[in-house]
Structure formats: structure tokens, C-alpha cells
N, C-alpha and C. Protein backbone atom coordinates (compact mmCIF):
# COMPACT_ATOMS: atom_id res chain seq x y z
N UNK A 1 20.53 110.06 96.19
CA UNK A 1 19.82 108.80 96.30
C UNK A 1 20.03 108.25 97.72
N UNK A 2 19.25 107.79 98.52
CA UNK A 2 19.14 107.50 99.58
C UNK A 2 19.50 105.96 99.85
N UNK A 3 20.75 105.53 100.24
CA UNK A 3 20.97 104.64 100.92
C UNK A 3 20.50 104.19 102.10
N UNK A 4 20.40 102.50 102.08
CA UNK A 4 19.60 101.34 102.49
C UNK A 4 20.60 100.64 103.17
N UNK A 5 21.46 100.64 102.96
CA UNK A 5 22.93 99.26 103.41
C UNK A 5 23.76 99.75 103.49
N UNK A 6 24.76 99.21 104.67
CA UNK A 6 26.16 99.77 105.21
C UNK A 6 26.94 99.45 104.11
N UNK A 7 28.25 100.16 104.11
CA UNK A 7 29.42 99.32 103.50
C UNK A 7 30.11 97.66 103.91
N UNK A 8 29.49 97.92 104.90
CA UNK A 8 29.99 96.70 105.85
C UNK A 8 29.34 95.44 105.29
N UNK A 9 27.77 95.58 104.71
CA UNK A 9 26.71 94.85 104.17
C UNK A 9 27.18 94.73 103.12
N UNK A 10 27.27 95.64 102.42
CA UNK A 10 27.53 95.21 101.00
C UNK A 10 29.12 94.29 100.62
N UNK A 11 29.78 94.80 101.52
CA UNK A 11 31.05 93.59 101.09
C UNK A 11 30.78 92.82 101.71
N UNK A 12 30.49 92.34 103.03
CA UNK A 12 30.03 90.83 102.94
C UNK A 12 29.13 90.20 102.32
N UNK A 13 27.93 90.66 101.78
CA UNK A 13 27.67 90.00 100.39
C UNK A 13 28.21 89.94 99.40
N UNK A 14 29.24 90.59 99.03
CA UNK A 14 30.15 90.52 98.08
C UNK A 14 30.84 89.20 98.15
N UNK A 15 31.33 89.09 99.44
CA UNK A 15 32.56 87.96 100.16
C UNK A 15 31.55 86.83 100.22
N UNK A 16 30.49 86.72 100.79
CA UNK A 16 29.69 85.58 101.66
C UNK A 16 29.02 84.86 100.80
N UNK A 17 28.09 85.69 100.08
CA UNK A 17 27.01 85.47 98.84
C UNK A 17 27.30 84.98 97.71
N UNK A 18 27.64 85.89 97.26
CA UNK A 18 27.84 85.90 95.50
C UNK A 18 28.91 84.85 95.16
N UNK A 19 30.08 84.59 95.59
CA UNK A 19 30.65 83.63 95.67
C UNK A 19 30.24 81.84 95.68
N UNK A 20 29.30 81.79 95.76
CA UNK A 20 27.94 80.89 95.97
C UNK A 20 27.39 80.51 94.77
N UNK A 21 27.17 81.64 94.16
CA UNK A 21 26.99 81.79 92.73
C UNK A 21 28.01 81.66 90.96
N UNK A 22 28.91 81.66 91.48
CA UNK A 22 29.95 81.72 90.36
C UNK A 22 30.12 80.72 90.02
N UNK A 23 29.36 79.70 89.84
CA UNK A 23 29.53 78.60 89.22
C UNK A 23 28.23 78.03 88.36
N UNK A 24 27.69 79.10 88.92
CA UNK A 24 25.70 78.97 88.00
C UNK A 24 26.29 79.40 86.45
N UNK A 25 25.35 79.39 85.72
CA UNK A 25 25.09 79.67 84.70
C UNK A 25 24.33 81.17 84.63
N UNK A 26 22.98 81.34 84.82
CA UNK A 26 22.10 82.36 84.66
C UNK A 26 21.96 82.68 86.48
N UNK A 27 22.78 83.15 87.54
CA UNK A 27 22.42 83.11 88.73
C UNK A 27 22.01 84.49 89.47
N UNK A 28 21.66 85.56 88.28
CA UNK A 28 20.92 86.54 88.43
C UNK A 28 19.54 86.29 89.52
N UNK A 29 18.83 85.29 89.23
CA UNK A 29 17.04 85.52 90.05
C UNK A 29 17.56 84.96 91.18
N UNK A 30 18.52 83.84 91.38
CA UNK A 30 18.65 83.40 92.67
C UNK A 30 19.58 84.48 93.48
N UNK A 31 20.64 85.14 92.97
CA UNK A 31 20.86 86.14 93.73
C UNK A 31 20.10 87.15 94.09
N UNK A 32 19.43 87.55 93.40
CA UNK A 32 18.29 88.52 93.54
C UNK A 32 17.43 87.99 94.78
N UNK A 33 16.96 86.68 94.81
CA UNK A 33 16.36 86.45 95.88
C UNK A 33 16.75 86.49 97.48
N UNK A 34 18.14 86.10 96.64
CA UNK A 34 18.99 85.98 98.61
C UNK A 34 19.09 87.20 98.82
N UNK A 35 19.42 88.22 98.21
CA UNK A 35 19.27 89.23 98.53
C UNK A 35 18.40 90.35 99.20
N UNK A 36 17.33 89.83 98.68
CA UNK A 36 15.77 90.10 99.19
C UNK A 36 15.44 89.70 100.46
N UNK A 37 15.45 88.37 100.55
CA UNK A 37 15.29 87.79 101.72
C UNK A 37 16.12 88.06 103.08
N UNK A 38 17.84 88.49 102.20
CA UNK A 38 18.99 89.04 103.43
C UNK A 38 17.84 89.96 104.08
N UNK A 39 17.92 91.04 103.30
CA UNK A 39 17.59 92.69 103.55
C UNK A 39 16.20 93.40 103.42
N UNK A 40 15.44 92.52 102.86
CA UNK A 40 14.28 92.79 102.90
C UNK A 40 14.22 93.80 101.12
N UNK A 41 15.39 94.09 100.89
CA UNK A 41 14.89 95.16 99.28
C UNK A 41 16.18 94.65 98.81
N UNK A 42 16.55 95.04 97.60
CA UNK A 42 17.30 95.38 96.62
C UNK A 42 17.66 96.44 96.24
N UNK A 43 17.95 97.23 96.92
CA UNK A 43 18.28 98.83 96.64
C UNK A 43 19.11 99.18 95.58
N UNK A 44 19.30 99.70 95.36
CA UNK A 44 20.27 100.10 94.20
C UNK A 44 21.86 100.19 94.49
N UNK A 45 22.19 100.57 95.38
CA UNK A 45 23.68 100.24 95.70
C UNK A 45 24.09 98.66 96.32
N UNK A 46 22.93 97.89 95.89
CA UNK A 46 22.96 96.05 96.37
C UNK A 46 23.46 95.99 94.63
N UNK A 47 22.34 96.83 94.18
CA UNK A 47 22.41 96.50 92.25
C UNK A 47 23.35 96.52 91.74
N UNK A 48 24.48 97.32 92.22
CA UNK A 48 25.63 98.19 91.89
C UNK A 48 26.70 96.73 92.43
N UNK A 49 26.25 96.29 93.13
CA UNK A 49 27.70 95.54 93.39
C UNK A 49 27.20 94.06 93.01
N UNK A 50 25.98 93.93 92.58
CA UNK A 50 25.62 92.37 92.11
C UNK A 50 26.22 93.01 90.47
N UNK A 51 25.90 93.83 90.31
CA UNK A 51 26.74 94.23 89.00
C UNK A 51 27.44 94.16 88.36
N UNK A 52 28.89 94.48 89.60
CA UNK A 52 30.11 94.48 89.25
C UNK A 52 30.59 92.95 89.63
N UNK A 53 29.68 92.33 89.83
CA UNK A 53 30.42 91.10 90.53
C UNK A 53 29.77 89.98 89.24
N UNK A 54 28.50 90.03 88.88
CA UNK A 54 28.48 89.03 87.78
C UNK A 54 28.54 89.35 86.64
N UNK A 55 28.58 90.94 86.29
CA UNK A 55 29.21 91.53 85.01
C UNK A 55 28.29 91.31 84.18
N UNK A 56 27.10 91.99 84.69
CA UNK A 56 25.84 92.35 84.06
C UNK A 56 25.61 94.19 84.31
N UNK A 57 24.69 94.63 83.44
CA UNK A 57 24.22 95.65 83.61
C UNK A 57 23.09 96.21 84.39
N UNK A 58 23.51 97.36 85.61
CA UNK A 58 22.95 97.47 86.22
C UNK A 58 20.99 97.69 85.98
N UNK A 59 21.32 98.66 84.69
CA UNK A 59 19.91 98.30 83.77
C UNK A 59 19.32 97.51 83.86
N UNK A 60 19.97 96.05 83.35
CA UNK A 60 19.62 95.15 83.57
C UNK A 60 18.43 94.43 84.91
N UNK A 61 19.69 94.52 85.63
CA UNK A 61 19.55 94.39 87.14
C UNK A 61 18.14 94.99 87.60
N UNK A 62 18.22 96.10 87.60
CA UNK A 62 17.05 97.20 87.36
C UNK A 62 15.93 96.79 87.51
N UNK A 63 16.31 96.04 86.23
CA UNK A 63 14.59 95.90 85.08
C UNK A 63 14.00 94.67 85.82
N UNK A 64 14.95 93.74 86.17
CA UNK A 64 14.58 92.62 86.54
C UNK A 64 14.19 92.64 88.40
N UNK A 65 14.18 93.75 89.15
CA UNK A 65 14.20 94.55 90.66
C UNK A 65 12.51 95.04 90.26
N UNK A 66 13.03 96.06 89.07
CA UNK A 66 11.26 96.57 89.07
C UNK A 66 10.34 95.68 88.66
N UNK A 67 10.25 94.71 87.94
CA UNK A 67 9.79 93.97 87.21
C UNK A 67 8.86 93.19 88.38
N UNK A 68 9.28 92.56 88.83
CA UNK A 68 8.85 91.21 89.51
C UNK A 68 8.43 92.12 91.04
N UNK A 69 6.80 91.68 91.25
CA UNK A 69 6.77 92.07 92.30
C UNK A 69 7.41 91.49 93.91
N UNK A 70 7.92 90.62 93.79
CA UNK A 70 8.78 90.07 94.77
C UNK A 70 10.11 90.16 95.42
N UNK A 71 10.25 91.70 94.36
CA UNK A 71 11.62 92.09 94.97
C UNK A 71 11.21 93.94 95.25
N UNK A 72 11.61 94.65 95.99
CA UNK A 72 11.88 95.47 96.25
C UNK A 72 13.31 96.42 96.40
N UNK A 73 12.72 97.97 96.44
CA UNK A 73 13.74 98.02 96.33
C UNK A 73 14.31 99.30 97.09
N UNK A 74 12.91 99.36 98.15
CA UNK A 74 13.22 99.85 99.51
C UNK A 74 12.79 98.75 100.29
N UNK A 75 13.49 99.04 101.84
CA UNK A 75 13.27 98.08 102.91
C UNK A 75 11.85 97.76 103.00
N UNK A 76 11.16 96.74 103.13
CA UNK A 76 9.86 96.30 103.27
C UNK A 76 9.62 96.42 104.69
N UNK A 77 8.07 95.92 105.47
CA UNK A 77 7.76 96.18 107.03
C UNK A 77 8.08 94.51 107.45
N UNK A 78 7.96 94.21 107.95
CA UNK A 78 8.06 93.07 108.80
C UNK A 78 6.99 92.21 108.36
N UNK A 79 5.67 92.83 107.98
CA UNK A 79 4.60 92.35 107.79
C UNK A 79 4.02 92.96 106.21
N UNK A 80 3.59 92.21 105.34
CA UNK A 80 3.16 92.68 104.00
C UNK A 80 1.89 92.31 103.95
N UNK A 81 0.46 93.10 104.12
CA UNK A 81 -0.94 93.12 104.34
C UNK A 81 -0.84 93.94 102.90
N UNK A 82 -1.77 92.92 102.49
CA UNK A 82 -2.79 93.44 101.09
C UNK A 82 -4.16 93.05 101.15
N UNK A 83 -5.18 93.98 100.62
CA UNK A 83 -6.18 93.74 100.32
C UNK A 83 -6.54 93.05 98.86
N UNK A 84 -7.16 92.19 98.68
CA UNK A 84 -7.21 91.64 97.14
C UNK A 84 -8.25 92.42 96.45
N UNK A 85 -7.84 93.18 95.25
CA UNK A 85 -8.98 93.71 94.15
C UNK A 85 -9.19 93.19 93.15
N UNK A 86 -8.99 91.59 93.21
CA UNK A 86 -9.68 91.10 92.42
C UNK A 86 -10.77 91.45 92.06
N UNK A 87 -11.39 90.77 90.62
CA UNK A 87 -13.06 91.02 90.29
C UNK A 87 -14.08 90.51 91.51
N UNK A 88 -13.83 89.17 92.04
CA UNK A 88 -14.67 88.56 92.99
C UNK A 88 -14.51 89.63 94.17
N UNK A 89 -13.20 90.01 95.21
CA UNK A 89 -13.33 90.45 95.52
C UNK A 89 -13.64 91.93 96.12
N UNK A 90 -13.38 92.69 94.92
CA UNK A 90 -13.75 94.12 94.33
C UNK A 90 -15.39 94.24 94.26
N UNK A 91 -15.89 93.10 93.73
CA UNK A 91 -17.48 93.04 93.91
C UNK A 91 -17.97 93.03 95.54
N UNK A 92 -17.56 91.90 96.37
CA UNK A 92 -18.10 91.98 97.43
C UNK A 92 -17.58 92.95 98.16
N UNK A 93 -16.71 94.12 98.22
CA UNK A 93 -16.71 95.09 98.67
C UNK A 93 -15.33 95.10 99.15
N UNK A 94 -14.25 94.99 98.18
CA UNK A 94 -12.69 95.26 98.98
C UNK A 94 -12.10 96.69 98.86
N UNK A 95 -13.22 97.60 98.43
CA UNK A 95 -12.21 98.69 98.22
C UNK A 95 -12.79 99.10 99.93
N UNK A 96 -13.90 98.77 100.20
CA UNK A 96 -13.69 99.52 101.95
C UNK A 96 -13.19 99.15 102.52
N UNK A 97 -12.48 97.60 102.72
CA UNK A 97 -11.38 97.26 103.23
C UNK A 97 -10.37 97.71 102.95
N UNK A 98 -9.98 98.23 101.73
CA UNK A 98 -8.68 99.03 101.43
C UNK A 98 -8.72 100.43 102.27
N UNK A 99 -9.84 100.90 101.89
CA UNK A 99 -9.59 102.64 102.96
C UNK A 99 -9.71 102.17 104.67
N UNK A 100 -10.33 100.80 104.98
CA UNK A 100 -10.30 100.45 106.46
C UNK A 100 -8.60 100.50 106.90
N UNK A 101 -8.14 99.97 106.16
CA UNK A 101 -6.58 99.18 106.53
C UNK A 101 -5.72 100.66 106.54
N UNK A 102 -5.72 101.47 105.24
CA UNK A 102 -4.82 102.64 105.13
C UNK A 102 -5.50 103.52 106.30
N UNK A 103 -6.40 103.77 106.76
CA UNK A 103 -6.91 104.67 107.68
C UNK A 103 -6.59 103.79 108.98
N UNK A 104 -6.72 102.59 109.46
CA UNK A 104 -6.41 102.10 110.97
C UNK A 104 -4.77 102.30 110.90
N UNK A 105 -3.94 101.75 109.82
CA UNK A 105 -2.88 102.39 110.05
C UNK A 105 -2.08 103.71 109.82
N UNK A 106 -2.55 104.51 108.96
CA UNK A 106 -2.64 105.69 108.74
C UNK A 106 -1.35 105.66 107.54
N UNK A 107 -1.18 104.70 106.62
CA UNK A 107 -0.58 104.54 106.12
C UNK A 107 -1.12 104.39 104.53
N UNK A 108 -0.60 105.18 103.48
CA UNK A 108 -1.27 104.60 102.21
C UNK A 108 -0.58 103.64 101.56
N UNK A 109 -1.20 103.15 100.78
CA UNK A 109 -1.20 101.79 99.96
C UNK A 109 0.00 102.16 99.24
N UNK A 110 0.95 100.67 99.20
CA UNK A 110 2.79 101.01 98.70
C UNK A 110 3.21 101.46 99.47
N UNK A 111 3.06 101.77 100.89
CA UNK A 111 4.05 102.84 101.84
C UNK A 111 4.17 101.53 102.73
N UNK A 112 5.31 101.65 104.13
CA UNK A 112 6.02 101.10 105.17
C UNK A 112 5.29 102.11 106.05
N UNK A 113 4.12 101.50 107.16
CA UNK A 113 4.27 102.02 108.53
C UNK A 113 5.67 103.02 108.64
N UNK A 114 5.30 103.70 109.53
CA UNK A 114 6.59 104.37 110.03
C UNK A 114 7.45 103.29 111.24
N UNK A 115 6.66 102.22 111.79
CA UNK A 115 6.97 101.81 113.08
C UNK A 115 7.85 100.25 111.90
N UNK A 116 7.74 100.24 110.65
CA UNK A 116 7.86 99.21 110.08
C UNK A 116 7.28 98.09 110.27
N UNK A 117 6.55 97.92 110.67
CA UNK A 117 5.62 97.16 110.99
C UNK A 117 4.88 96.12 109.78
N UNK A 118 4.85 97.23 109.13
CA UNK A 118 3.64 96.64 107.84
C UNK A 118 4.01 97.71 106.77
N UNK A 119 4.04 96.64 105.76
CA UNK A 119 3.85 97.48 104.35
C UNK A 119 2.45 96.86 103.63
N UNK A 120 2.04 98.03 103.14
CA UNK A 120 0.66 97.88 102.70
C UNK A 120 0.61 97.30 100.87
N UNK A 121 0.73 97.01 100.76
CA UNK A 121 0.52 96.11 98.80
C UNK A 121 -0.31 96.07 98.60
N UNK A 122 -0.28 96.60 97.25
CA UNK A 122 -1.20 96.41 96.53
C UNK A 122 -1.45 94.97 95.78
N UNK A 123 -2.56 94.29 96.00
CA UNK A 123 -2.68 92.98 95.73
C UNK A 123 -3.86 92.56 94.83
N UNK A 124 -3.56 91.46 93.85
CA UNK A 124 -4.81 91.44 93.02
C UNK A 124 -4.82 90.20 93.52
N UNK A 125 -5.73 89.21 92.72
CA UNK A 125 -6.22 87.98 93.11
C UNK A 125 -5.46 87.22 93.63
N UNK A 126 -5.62 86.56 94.23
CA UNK A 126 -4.81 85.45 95.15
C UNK A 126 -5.31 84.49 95.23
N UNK A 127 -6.21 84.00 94.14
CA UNK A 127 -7.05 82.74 93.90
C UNK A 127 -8.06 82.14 95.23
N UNK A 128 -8.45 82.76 95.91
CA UNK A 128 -9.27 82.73 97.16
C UNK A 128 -10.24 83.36 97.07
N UNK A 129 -11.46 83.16 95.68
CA UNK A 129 -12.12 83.85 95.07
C UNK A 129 -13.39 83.32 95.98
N UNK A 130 -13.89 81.92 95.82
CA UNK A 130 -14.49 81.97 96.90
C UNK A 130 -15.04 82.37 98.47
N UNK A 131 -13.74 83.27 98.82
CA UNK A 131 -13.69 83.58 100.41
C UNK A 131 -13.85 84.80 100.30
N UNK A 132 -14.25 85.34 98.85
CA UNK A 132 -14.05 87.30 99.23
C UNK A 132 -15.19 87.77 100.28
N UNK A 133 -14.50 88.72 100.62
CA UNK A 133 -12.88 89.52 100.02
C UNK A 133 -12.17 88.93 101.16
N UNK A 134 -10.92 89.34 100.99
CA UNK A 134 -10.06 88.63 101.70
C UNK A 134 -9.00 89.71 101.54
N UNK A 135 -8.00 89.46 103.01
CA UNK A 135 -7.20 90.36 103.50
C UNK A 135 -5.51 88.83 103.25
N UNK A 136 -4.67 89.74 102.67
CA UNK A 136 -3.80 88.48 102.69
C UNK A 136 -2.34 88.97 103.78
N UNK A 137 -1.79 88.78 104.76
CA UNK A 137 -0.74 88.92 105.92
C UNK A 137 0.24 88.41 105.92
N UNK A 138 1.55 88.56 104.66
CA UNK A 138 2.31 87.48 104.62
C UNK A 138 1.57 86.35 103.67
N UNK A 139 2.04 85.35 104.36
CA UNK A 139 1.26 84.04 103.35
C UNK A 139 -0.03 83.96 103.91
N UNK A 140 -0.51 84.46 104.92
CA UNK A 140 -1.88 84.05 105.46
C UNK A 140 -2.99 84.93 105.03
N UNK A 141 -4.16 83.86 104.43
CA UNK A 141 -5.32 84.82 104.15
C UNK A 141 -6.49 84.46 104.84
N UNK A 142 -7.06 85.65 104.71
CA UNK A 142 -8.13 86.10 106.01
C UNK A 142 -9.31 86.30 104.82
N UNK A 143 -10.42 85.47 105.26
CA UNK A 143 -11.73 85.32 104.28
C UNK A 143 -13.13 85.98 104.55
N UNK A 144 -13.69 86.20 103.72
CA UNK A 144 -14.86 86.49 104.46
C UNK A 144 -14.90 88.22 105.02
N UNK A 145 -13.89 89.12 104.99
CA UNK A 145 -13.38 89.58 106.16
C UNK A 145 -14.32 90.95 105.95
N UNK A 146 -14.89 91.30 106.98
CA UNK A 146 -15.91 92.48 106.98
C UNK A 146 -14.80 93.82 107.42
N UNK A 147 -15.23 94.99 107.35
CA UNK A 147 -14.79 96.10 107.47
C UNK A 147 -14.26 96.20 109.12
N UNK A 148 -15.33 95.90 110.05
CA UNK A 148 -15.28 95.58 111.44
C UNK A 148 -13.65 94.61 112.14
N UNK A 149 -13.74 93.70 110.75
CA UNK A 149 -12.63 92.56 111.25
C UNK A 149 -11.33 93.38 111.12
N UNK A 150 -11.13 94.45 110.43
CA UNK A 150 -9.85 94.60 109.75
C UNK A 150 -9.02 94.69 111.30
N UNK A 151 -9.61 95.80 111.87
CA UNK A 151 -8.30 96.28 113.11
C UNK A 151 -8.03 94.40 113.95
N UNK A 152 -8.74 93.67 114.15
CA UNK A 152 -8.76 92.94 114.96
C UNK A 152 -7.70 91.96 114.13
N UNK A 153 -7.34 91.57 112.95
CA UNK A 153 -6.29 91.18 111.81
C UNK A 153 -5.53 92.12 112.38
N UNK A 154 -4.97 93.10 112.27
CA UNK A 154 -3.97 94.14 112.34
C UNK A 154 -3.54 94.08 113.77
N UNK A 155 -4.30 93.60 114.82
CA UNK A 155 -3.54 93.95 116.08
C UNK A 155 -3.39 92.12 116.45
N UNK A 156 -3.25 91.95 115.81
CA UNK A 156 -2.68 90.07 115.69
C UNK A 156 -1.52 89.97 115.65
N UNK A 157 -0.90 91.36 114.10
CA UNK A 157 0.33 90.77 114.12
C UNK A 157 1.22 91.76 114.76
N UNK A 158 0.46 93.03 115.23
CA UNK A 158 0.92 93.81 116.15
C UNK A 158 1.20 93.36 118.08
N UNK A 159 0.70 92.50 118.27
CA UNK A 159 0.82 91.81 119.25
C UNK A 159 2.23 90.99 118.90
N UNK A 160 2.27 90.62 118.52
CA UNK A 160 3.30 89.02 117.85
C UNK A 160 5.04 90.12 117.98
């Protein structure tokens, strides 16, 4: 299994973090989050020591990592670009924005750039049904967005 985090990482979240927590009640999702946000994933040897430290099952842990799309559980890109396949925007034409985006970056959908840059998600509605289709960058969504627009979105946050 392919490790994500030093030893060095994981005991200072051990020491820094979780300690933070021992006085919650249910402080599983909020650790889960700081965690996310530390490192960008939740890997499984993060699972292993949120484990042993609030004396839950890693199963557990697991279920609640795969579950929720907001946690991961490899390193994410810097940048999280989804195309929305919603119904609205699936009608006005988001699946050619989907092969625009995986082909300008040469990356398929669920994968990390190699440069990390961008991870590509898969995304359903994002309630911006009016604006389809729409490209979403992080929290920012892009409306309207023709096949033409995609690279010119993409080298926005490649500039930055």
C-alpha cells in the first residue's frame, strides 16, 4: 500500500491535532476534516492513527473517508475542476466539456495532473442550473461555458 505521509506527519498530528479533540463527544467528522484540509487526503495510515487515538474502527473510519465526497484518500491537485452532469447541464452539452477538459489536460476524470495541479471530479449538479453547463474550479463556477472557453478557464489557474 502506498504511503502519503511521513512519520514525522503523522505524530504530529497525533501530538498537535487530535488532542484538540478529546474532549468532543462524536469528534470523528471534525477530525476527519482537519485532516483533509492539513494534507489534502486521508490516507489510510492518517486512518490508522485517528484510530488508535479515538478508539474507533478503522472500518469505520474507512466507511466514513469513502463515503463523503469531501474527503479523500489520495493527495488531491491544488485545484479541483469538475464538469457538472447534471440533467440541465448534460442537456446543453457537458459531456463535450468533459472530453474538452480530460484531453487539454491529458488527464482522466478522478485522476491528479501529474504536475498536481488539478484533479479532475466528477461532479453532478451544483444548483447553477440556469447557467449550463458550467465548469466548477474550487468554489468558483464558470457559466455558460462553451467547448472553446475550457483551455482559457484552465490556464487561469495555471497562471496563478
Amino acid at each position: 500500500m502506498e504511503k502519503y505521509l511521513t512519520t514525522k506527519q503523522l505524530e504530529d498530528f497525533r501530538t498537535n491535532v487530535l488532542p484538540k479533540y478529546k474532549m468532543e463527544k462524536n469528534p470523528l467528522m471534525q477530525v476527519l476534516q482537519e485532516a483533509q484540509s492539513l494534507f489534502g487526503c486521508v490516507p489510510y495510515e492518517l486512518q490508522q492513527t485517528i484510530s488508535e487515538t479515538l478508539n474507533e474502527s478503522t472500518a469505520k473510519i474507512n466507511g466514513v473517508v469513502t463515503f463523503y465526497s469531501m474527503f479523500s484518500v489520495k493527495p488531491m491537485g491544488k485545484n479541483i475542476l469538475g464538469v457538472c452532469t447534471g440533467t440541465a447541464c448534460y442537456v446543453k452539452g457537458s459531456s463535450r466539456l468533459v472530453d474538452r477538459v480530460s484531453e487539454y489536460l491529458n488527464t482522466p476524470y478522478g485522476k491528479t495532473t501529474d504536475d498536481g495541479l488539478f484533479t479532475l471530479s466528477d461532479t453532478r449538479c451544483v444548483g447553477a442550473c440556469s447557467m449550463a453547463p458550467v465548469i466548477m474550479v474550487n468554489e468558483k463556477i464558470y457559466g455558460n461555458v462553451s467547448s472553446d472557453e475550457v483551455s482559457k478557464i484552465i490556464e487561469e489557474y495555471i497562471k496563478k
